[in-house]
Protein backbone atom coordinates (compact mmCIF):
# COMPACT_ATOMS: atom_id res chain seq x y z
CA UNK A 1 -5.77 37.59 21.19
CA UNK A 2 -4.61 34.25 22.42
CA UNK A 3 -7.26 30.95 22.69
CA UNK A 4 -6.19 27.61 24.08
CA UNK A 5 -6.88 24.64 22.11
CA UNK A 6 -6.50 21.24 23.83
CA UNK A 7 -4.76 19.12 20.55
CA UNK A 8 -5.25 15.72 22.57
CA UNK A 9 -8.97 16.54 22.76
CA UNK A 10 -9.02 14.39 19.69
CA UNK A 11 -6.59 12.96 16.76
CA UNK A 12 -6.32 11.84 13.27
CA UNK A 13 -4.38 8.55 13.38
CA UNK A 14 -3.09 6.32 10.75
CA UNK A 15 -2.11 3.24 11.90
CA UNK A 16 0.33 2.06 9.23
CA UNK A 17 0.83 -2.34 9.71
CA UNK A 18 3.49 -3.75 7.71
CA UNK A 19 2.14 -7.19 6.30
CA UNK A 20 5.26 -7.98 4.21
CA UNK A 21 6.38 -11.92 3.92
CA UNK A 22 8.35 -11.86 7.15
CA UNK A 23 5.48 -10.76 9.25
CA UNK A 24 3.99 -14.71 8.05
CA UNK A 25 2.15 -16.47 11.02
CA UNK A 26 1.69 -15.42 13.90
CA UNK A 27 3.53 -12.17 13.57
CA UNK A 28 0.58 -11.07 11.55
CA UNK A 29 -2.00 -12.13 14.21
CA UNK A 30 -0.13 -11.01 17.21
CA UNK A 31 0.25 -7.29 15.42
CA UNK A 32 -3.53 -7.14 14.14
CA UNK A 33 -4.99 -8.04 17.41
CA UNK A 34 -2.54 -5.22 19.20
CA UNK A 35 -3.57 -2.79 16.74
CA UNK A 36 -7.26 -3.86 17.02
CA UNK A 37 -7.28 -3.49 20.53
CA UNK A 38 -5.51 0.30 20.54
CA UNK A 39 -8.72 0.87 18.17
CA UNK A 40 -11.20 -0.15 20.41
CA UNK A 41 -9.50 1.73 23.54
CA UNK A 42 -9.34 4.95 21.41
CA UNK A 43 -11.02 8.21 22.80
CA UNK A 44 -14.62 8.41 21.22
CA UNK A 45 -13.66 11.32 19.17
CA UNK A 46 -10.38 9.85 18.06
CA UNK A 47 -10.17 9.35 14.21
CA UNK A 48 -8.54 6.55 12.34
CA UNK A 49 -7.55 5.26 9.18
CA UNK A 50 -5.40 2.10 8.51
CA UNK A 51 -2.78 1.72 5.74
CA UNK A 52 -1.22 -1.70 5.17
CA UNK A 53 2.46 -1.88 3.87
CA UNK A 54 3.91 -4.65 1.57
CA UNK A 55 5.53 -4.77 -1.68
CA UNK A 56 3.45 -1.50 -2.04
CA UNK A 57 1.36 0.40 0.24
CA UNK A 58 -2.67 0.69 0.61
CA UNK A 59 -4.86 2.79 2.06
CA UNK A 60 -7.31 0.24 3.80
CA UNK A 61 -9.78 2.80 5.55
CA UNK A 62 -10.41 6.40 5.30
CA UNK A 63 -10.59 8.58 8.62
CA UNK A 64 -13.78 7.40 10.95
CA UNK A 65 -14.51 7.68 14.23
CA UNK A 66 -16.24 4.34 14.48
CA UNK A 67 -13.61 1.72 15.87
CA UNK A 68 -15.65 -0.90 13.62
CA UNK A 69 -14.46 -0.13 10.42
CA UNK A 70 -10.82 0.30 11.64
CA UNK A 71 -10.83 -3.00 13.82
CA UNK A 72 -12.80 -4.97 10.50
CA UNK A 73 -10.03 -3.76 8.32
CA UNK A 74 -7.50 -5.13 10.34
CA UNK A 75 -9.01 -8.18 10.49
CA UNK A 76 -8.45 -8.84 6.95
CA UNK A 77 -4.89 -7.87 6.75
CA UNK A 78 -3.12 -10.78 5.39
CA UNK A 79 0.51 -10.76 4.69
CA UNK A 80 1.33 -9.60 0.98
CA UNK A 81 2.44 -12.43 -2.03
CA UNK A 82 5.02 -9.91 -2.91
CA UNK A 83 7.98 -10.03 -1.58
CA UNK A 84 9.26 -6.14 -0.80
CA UNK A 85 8.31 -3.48 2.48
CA UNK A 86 7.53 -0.41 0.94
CA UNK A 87 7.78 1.41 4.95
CA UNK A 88 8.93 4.99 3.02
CA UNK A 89 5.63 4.62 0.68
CA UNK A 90 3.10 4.09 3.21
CA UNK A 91 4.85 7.09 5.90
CA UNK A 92 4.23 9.38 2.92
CA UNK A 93 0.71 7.98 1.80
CA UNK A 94 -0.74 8.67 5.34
CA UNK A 95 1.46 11.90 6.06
CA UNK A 96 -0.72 13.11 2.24
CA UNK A 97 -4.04 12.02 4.09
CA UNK A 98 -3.36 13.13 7.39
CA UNK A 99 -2.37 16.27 5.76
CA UNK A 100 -5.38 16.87 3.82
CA UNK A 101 -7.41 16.10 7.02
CA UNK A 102 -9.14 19.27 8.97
CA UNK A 103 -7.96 17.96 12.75
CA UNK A 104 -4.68 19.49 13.55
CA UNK A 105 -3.80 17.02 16.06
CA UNK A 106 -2.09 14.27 13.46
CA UNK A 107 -0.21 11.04 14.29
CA UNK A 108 1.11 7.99 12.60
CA UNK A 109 1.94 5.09 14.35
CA UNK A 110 3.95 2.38 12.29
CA UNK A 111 4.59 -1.08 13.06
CA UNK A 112 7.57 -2.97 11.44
CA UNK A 113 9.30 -6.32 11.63
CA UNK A 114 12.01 -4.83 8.65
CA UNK A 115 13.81 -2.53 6.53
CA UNK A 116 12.48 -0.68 3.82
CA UNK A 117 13.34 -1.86 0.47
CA UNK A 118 10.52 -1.14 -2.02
CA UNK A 119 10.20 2.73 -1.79
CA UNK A 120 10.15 5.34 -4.22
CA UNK A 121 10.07 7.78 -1.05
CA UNK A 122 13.51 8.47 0.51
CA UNK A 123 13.88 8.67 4.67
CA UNK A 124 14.73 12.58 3.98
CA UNK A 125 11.24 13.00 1.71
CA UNK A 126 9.05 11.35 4.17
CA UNK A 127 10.59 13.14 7.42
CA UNK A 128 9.92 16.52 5.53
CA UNK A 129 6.44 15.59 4.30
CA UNK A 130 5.97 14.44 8.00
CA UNK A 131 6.87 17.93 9.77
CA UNK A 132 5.67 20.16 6.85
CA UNK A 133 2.27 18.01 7.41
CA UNK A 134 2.24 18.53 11.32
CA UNK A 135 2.47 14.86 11.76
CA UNK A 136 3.91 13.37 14.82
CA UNK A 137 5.60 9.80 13.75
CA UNK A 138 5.99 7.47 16.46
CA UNK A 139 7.52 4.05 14.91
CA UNK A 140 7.02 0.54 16.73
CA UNK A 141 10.01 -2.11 15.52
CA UNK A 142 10.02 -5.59 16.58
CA UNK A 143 13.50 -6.21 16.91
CA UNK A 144 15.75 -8.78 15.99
CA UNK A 145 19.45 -9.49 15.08
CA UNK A 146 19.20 -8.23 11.39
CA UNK A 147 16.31 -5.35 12.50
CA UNK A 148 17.97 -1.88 12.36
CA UNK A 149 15.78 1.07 13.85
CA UNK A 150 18.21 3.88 13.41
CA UNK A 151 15.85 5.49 10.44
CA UNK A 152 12.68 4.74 12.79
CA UNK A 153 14.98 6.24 15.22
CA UNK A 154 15.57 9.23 13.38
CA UNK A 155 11.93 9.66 11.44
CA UNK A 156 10.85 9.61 15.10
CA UNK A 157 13.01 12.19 16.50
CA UNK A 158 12.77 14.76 13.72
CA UNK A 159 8.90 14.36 13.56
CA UNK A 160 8.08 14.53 17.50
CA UNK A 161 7.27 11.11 18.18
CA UNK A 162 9.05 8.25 20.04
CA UNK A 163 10.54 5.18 18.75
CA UNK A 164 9.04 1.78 20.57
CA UNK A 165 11.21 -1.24 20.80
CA UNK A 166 9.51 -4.18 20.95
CA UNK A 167 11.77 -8.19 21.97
CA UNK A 168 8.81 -10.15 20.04
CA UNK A 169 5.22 -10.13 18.87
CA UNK A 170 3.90 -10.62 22.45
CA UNK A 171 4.96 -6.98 23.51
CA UNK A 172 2.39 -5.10 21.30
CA UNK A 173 -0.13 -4.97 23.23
CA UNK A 174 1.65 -3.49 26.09
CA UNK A 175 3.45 -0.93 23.75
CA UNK A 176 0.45 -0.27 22.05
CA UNK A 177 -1.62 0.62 25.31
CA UNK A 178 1.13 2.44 26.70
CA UNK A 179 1.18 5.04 23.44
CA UNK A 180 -2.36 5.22 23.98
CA UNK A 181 -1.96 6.60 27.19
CA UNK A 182 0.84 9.41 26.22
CA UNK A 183 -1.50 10.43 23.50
CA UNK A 184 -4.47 10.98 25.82
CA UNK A 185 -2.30 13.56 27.66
C-alpha cells in the first residue's frame, strides 16, 4: 500500500530578494546576479517564481519552469523608493502561492541585508503558514554589526530549512550554489 515518491525529483521555489534602500548599489547587483545564476543551474523540471520585498512585497513571476522569465525578472529588480522591509509579508505571500501550487516538494529561499519592519504578518503567522503549507524556509542574511538572524534562525528551524550566513555580497554565489546542491539530494 506504500509508493515511493522522490520529492527532490522536482520543486516549487520562490526566491524571495529583498530590494529595500539598504540593499542600494552594489548589494542589489551582487544578490540579482547570485540569484540569477541559482536559476539558470536549476534542475530542468525545477519551478520558480520570484517575489521582491520592500516597503511592501510583490509577486514578480508566477511558477515556470523556464529559467528565462525568472532570470529577466531579476534583472529588473531595482531597490524600492520606500523606505521599509516588509520580510514577514513576502514569507507569507509565497508560502499562499507555494501553497496553492500542485508540487509537494515546496521551498522558499530568502535573501536579506535587514530586519523586518513593514509587516502586517507576525514571525509566529508566517512560521505556521510555512509548516501548515509544507514549505521548507531556508533564509540567506548578509550579516553585519546591526544584522540580527535569530528570527531567520528560528523561521528556518521550525520550517525545515537552514539558515545561510553570508560576511558580504561576494558570498552569494557560493551560498547560493551550495543550497542548490542540498536541494538536488
Amino acid at each position: 500500500g506504500f509508493r515511493a515518491v522522490n520529492l527532490g525529483r522536482e520543486k516549487s521555489v520562490v526566491l524571495i530578494v529583498d530590494r529595500s534602500q539598504s540593499m542600494l548599489g552594489q548589494a542589489i547587483r551582487d544578490a540579482s546576479a547570485a540569484a540569477s545564476q541559482f536559476v539558470v543551474d536549476k534542475p530542468a523540471r525545477d519551478r520558480i517564481a520570484i517575489v521582491a520585498v520592500g516597503k511592501k512585497a510583490v509577486q514578480l513571476t508566477s511558477f515556470s519552469s523556464n529559467p528565462a522569465e525568472a532570470a529577466g525578472a531579476l534583472r529588473t529588480i531595482e531597490v524600492d523608493k520606500i523606505r521599509g522591509t516588509a520580510l514577514y509579508d513576502g514569507i507569507l505571500l509565497s508560502t499562499q502561492a507555494l501553497a496553492a501550487d500542485l508540487n509537494p516538494t515546496r521551498v522558499l529561499i530568502l535573501l536579506t541585508d535587514g530586519q523586518e519592519v513593514s509587516s502586517e504578518a507576525s514571525l509566529e503567522q508566517v512560521i505556521r503558514a510555512a509548516r501548515d503549507a509544507g514549505v521548507a524556509v531556508y533564509p540567506i542574511g548578509i550579516e553585519s554589526p546591526s544584522f540580527r538572524p535569530a528570527p531567520l534562525m528560528r523561521l528556518a528551524e521550525k520550517t525545515g530549512g537552514r539558515y545561510a550566513g553570508a560576511s558580504g555580497t561576494k558570498d552569494l554565489k557560493a551560498i547560493y550554489a551550495a543550497l542548490a546542491e542540498e536541494l538536488r539530494r
